[in-house]
N, C-alpha and C. Protein backbone atom coordinates (compact mmCIF):
# COMPACT_ATOMS: atom_id res chain seq x y z
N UNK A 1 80.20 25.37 -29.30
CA UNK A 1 78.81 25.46 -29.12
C UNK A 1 78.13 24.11 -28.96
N UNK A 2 78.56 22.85 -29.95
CA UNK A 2 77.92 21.94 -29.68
C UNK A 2 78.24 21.31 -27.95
N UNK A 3 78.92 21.90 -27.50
CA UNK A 3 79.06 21.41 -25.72
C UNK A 3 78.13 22.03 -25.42
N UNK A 4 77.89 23.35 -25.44
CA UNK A 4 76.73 24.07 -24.64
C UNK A 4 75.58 23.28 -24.79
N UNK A 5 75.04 23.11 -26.22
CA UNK A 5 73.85 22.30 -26.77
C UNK A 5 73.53 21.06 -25.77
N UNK A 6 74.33 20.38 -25.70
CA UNK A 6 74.69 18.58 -25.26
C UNK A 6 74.52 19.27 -23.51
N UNK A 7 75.30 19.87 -23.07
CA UNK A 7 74.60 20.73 -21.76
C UNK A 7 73.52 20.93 -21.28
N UNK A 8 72.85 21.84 -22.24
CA UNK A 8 71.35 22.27 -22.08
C UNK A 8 70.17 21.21 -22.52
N UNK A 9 71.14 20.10 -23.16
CA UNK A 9 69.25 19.53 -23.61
C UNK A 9 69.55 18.20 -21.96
N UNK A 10 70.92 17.95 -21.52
CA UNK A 10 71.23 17.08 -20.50
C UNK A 10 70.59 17.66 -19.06
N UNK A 11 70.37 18.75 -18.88
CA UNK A 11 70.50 19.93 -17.92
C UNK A 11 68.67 20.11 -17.92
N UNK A 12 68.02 20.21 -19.24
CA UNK A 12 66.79 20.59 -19.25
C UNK A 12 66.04 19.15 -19.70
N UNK A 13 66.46 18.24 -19.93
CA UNK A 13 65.86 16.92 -20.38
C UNK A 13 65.44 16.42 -18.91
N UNK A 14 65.64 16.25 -17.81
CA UNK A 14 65.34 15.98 -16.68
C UNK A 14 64.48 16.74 -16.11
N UNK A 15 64.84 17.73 -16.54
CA UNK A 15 63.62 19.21 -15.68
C UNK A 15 62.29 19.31 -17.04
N UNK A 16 62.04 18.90 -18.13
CA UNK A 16 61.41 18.89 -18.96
C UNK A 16 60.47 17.18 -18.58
N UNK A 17 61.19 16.37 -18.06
CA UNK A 17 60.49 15.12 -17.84
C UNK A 17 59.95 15.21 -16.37
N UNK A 18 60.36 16.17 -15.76
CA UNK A 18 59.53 16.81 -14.28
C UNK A 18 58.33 17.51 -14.64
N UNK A 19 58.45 18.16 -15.18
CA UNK A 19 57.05 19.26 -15.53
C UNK A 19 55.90 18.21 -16.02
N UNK A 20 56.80 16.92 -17.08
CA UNK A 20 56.17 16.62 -18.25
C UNK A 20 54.77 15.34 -16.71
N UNK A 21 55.46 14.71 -16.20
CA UNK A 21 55.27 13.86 -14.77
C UNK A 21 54.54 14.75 -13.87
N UNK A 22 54.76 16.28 -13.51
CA UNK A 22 53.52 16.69 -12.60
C UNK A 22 52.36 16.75 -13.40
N UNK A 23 52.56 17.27 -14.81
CA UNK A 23 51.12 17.76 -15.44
C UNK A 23 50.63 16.61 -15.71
N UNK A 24 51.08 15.41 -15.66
CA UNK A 24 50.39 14.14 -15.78
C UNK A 24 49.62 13.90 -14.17
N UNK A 25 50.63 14.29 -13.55
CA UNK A 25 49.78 13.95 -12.04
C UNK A 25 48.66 15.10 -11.91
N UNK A 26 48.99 16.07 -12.21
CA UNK A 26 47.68 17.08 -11.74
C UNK A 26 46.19 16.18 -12.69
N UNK A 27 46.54 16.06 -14.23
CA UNK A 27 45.69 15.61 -14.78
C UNK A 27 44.98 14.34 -14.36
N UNK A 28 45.67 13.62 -13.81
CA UNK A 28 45.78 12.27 -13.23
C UNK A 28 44.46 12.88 -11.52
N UNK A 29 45.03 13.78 -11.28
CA UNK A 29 44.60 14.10 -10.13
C UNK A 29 43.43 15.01 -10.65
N UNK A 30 42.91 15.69 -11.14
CA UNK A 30 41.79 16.28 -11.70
C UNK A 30 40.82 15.75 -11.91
N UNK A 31 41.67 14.15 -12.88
CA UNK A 31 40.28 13.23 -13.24
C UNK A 31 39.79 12.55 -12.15
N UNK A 32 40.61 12.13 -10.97
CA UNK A 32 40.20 11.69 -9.57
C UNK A 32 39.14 12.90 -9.12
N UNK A 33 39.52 13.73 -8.98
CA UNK A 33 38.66 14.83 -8.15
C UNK A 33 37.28 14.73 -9.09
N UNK A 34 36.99 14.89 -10.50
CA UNK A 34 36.29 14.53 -10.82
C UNK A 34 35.13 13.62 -10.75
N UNK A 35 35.74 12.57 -10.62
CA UNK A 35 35.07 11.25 -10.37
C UNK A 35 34.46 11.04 -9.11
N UNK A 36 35.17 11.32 -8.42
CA UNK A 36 34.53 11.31 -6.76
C UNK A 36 33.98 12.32 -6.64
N UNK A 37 33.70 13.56 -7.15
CA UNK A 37 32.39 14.68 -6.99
C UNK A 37 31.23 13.74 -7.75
N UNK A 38 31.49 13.11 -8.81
CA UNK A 38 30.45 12.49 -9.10
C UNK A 38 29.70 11.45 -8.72
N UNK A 39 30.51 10.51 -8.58
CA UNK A 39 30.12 9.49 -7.06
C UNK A 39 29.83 10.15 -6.07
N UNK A 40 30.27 11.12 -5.10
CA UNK A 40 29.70 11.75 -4.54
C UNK A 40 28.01 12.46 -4.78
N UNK A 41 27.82 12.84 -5.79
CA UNK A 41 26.75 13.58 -6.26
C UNK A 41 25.74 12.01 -6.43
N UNK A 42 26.37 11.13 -7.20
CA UNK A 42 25.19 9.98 -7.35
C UNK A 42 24.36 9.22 -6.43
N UNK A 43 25.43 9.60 -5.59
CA UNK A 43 24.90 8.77 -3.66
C UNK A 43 24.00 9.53 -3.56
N UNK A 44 24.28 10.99 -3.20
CA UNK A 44 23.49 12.04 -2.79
C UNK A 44 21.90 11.85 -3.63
N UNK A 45 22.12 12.27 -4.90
CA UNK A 45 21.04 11.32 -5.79
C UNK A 45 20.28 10.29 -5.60
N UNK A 46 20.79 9.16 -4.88
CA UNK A 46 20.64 7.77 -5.06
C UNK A 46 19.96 7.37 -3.46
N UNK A 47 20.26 8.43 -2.52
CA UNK A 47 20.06 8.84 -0.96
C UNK A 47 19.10 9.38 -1.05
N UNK A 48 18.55 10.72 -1.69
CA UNK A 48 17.43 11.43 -2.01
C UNK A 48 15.94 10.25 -2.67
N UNK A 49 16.47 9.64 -3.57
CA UNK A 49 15.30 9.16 -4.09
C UNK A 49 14.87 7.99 -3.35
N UNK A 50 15.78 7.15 -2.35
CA UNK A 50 15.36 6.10 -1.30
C UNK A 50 14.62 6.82 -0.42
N UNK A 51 15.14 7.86 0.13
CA UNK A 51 14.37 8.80 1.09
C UNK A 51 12.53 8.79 0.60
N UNK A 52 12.80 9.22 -0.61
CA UNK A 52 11.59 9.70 -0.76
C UNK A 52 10.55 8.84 -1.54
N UNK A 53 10.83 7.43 -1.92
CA UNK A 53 10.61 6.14 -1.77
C UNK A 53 10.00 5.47 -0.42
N UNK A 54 11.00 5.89 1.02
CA UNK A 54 10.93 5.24 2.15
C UNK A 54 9.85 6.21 2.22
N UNK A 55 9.38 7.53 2.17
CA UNK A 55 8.35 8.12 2.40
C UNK A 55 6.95 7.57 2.00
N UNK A 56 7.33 7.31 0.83
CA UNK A 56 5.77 6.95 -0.09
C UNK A 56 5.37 5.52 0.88
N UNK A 57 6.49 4.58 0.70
CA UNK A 57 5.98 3.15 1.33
C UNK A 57 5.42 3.53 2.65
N UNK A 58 6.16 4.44 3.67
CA UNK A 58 5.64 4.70 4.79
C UNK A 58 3.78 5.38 4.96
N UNK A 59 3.69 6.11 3.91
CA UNK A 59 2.13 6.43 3.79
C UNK A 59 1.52 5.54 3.15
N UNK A 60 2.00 4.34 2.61
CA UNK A 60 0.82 3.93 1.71
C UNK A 60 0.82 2.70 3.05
N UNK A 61 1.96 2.51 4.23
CA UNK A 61 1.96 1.44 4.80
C UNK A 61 0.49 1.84 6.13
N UNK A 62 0.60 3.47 5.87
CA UNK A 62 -0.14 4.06 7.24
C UNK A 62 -1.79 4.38 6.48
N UNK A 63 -1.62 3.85 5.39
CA UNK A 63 -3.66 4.03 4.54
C UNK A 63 -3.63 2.18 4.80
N UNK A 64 -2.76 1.43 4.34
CA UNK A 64 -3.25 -0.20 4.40
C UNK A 64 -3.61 -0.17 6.16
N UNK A 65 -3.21 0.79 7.43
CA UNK A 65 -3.54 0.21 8.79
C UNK A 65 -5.21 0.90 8.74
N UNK A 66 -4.99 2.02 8.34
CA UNK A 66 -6.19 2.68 8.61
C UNK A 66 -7.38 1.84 7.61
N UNK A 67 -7.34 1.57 6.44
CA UNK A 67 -8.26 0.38 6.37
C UNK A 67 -8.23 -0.92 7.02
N UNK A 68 -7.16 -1.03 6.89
CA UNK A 68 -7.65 -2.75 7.85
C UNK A 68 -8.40 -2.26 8.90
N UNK A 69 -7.94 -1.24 10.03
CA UNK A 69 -9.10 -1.09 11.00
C UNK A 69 -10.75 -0.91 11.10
N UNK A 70 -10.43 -0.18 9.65
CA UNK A 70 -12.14 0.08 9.31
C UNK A 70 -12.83 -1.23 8.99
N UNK A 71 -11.93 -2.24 8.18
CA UNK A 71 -12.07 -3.57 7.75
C UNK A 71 -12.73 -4.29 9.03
N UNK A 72 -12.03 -4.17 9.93
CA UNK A 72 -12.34 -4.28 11.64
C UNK A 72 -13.72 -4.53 12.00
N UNK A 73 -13.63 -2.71 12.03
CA UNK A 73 -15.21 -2.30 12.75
C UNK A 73 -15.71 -3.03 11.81
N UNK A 74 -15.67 -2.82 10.69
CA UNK A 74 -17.36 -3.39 10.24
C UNK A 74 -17.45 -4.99 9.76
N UNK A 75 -16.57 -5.56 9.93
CA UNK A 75 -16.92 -7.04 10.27
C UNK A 75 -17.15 -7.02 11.88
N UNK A 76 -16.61 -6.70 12.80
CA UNK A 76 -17.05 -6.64 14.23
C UNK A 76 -18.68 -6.21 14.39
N UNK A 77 -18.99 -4.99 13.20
CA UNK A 77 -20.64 -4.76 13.62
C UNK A 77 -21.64 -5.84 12.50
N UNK A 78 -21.27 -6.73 11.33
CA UNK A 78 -21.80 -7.67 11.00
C UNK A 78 -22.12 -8.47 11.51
N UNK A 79 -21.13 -9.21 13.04
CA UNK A 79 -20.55 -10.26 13.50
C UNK A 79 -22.25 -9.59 14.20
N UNK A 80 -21.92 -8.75 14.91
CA UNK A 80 -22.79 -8.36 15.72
C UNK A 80 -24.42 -8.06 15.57
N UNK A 81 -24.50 -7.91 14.07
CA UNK A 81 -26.02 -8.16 13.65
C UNK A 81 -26.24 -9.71 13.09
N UNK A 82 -25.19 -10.48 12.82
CA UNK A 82 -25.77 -11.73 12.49
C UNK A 82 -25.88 -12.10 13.85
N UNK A 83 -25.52 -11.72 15.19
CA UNK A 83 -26.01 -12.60 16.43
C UNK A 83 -27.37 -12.11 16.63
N UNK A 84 -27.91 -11.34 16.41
CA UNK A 84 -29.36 -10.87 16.38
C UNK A 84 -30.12 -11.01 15.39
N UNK A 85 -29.58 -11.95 14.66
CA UNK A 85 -30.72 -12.28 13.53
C UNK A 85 -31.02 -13.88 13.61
N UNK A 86 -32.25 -14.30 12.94
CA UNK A 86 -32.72 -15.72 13.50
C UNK A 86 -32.09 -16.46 12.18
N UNK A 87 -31.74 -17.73 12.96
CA UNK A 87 -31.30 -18.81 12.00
C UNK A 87 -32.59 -19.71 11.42
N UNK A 88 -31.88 -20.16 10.56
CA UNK A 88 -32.94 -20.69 9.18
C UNK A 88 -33.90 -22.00 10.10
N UNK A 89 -33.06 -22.92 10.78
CA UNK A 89 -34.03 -23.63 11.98
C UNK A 89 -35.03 -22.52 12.77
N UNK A 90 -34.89 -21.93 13.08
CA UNK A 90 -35.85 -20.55 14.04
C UNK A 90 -36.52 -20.43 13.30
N UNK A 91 -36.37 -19.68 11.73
CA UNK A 91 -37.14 -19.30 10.54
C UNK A 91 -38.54 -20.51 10.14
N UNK A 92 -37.61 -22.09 10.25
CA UNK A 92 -38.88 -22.96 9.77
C UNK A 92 -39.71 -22.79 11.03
N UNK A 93 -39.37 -23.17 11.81
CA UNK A 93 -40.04 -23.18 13.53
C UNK A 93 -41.15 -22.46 13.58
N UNK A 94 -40.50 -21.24 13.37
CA UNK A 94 -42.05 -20.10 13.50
C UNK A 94 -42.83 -20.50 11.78
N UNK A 95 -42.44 -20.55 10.76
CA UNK A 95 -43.22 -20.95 9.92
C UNK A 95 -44.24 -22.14 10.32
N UNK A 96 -43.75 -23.19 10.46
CA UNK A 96 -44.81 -24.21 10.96
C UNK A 96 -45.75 -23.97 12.26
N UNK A 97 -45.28 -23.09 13.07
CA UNK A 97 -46.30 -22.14 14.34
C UNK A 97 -47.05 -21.29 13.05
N UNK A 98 -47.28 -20.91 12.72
CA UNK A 98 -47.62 -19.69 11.63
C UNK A 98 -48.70 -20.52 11.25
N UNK A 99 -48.27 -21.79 10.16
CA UNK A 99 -49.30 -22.36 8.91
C UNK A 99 -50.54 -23.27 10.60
N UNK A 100 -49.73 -23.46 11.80
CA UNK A 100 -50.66 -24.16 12.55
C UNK A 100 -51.49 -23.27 13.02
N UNK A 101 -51.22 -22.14 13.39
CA UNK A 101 -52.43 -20.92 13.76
C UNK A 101 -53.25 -20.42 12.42
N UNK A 102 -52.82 -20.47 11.68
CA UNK A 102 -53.35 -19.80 10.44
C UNK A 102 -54.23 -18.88 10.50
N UNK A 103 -54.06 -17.54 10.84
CA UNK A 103 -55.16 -16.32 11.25
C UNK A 103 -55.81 -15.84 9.96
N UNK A 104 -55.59 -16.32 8.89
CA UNK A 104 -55.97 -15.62 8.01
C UNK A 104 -57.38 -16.40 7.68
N UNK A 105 -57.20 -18.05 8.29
CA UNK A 105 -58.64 -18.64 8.28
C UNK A 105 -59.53 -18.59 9.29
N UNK A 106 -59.09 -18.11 10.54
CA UNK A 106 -59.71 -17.66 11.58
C UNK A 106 -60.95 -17.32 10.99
N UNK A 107 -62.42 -17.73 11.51
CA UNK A 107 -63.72 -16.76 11.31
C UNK A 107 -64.39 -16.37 12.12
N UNK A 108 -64.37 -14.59 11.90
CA UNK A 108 -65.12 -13.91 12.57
C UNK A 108 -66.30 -14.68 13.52
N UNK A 109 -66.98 -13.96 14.37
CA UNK A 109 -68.03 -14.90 15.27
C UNK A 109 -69.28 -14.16 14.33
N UNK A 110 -69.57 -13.25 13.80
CA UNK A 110 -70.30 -12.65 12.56
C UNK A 110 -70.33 -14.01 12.03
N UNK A 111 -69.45 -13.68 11.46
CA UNK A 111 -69.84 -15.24 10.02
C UNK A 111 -70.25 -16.14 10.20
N UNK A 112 -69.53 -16.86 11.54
CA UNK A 112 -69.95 -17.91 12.35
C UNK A 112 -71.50 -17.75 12.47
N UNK A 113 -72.35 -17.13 12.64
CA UNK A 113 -73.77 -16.69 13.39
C UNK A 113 -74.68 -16.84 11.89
N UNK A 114 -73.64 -16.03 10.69
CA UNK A 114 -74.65 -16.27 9.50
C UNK A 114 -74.27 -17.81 9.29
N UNK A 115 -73.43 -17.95 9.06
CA UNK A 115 -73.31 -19.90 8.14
C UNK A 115 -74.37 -20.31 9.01
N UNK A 116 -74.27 -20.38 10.50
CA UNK A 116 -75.22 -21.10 11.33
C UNK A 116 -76.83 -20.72 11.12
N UNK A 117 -77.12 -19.62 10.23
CA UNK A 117 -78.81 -19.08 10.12
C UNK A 117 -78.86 -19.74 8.65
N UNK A 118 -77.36 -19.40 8.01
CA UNK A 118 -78.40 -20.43 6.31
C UNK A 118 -78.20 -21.73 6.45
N UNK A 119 -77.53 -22.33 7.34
CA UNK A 119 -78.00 -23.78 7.51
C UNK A 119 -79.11 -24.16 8.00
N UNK A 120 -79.64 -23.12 9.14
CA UNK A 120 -80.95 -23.34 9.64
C UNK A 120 -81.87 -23.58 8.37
N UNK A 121 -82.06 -22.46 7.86
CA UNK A 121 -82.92 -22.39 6.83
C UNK A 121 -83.08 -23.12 6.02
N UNK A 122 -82.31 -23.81 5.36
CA UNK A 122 -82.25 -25.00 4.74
C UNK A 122 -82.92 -26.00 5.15
């Protein structure tokens, strides 16, 4: 019997270190498959949230054009009322025409006619 024994563990010790070597490779190979679904999944993840990142920058890039343009017009229609408005030389100009006419001392030809009767009288 001890031949049979010395047989079977010689006979099954090789086929026992086969099984023992695939279930290491399947495991070996499981944890691969593993890992790369997950790397896989993190890209996908990591793809999704740039996407939708590149979205946001893209609208907030398409509100900064649409103000600057408005920014535009209305310095273009400032530009365009300060050319129609008088400069501070113009401003004194007509002031000193103004204090030289002075209408507010203008006198009536009425008044004129009385000052000239109470001086008479005098």
């Amino acid at each position: 019997m001890p031949e049979q024994e010395s047989y079977q563990d010689t006979y099954q010790n090789p086929i026992t270190e086969t099984w023992v070597k695939i279930r290491d490779l399947e495991d070996r190979q499981k944890l691969l498959r593993d890992r790369i679904l997950l790397v896989g999944k993190n890209m996908i993840e990591s793809k999704q949230e740039s996407d939708s990142t590149l979205i946001e920058l893209k609208k907030d890039i398409e509100t900064l054009k649409q103000e600057t343009e408005k920014i535009k017009q209305i310095l273009f229609s400032i530009s365009e009322e300060l050319s129609n408005t008088a400069k501070k030389s113009e401003l004194i100009s007509l002031e000193n025409q103004y204090k030289m006419f002075s209408p507010l001392e203008l006198v009536r030809i009425k008044d004129v006619e009385n000052l000239i009767e109470k001086k008479l009288r005098k």
